[in-house]
Protein backbone atom coordinates (compact mmCIF):
# COMPACT_ATOMS: atom_id res chain seq x y z
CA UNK A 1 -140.38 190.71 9.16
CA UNK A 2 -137.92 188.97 6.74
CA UNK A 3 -134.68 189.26 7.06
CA UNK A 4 -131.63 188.83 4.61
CA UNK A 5 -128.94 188.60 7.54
CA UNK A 6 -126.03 188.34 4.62
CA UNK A 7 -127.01 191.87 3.66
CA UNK A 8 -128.67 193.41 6.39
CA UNK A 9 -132.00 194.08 4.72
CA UNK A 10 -135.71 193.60 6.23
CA UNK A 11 -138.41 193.14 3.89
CA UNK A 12 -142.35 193.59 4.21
CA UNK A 13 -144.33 190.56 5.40
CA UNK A 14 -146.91 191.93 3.13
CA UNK A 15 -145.19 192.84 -0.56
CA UNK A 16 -141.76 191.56 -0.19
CA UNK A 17 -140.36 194.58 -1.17
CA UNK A 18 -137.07 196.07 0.86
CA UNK A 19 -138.11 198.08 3.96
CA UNK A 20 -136.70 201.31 4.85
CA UNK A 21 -135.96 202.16 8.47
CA UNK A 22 -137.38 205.28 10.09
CA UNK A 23 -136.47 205.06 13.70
CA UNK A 24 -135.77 203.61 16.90
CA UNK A 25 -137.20 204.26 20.15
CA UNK A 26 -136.46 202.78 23.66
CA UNK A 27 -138.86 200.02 24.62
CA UNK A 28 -141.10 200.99 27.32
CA UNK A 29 -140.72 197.70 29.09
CA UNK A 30 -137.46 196.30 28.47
CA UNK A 31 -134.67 198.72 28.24
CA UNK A 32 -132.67 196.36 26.26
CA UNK A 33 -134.63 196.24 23.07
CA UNK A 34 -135.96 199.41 20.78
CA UNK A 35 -139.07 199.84 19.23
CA UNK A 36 -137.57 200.29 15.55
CA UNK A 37 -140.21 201.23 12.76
CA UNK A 38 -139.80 200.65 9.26
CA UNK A 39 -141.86 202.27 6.63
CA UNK A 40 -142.39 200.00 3.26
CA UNK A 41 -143.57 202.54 0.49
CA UNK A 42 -145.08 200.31 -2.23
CA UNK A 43 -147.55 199.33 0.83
CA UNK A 44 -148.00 202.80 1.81
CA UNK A 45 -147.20 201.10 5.71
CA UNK A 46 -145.17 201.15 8.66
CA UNK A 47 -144.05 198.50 10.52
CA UNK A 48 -142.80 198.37 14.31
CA UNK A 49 -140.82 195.80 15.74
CA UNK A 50 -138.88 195.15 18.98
CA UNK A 51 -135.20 194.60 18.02
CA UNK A 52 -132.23 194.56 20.37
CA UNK A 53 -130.74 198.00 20.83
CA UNK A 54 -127.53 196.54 18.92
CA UNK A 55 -129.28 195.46 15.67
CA UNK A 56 -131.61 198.55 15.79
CA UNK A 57 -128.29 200.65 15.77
CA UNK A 58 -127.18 198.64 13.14
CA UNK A 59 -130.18 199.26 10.51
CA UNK A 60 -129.43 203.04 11.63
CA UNK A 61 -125.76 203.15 10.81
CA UNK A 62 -126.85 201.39 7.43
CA UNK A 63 -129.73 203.51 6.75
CA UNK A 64 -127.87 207.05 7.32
CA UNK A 65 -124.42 206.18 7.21
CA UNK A 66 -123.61 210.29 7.61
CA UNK A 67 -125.49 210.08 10.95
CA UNK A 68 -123.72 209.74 14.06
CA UNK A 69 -126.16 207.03 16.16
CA UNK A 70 -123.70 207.16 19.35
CA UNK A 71 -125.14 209.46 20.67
CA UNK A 72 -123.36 212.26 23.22
């Protein structure tokens, strides 16, 4: 994954083009990090990395910013 820390963006490995995040599920091994997938749609792929649970909520809150990613 590339990343553009100034503004927060990942792009594909593949096409360079912005990725868009889909979602982020708790690693099954390390309950730290979250298995966060993006989806790039001029590949037509996903991509799945393992990001700390703070930057994973971070691409959420930046992704939806109407969605509440607390949690209850």
């Amino acid at each position: 994954m590339i990343f553009d820390a100034a503004e927060e963006k990942a792009f594909c490995p593949k096409c360079r083009q912005p990725l868009f995040y889909v979602t982020a599920l708790p690693h099954p091994k390390a309950p730290q990090m979250r298995k966060t997938t993006f989806v790039c749609y001029p590949c037509n792929r996903t991509w799945t990395y393992s990001l700390a649970a703070e930057v994973a909520e971070r691409y959420a809150a930046g992704s939806h910013p109407d969605v509440d990613t607390a949690g209850p």
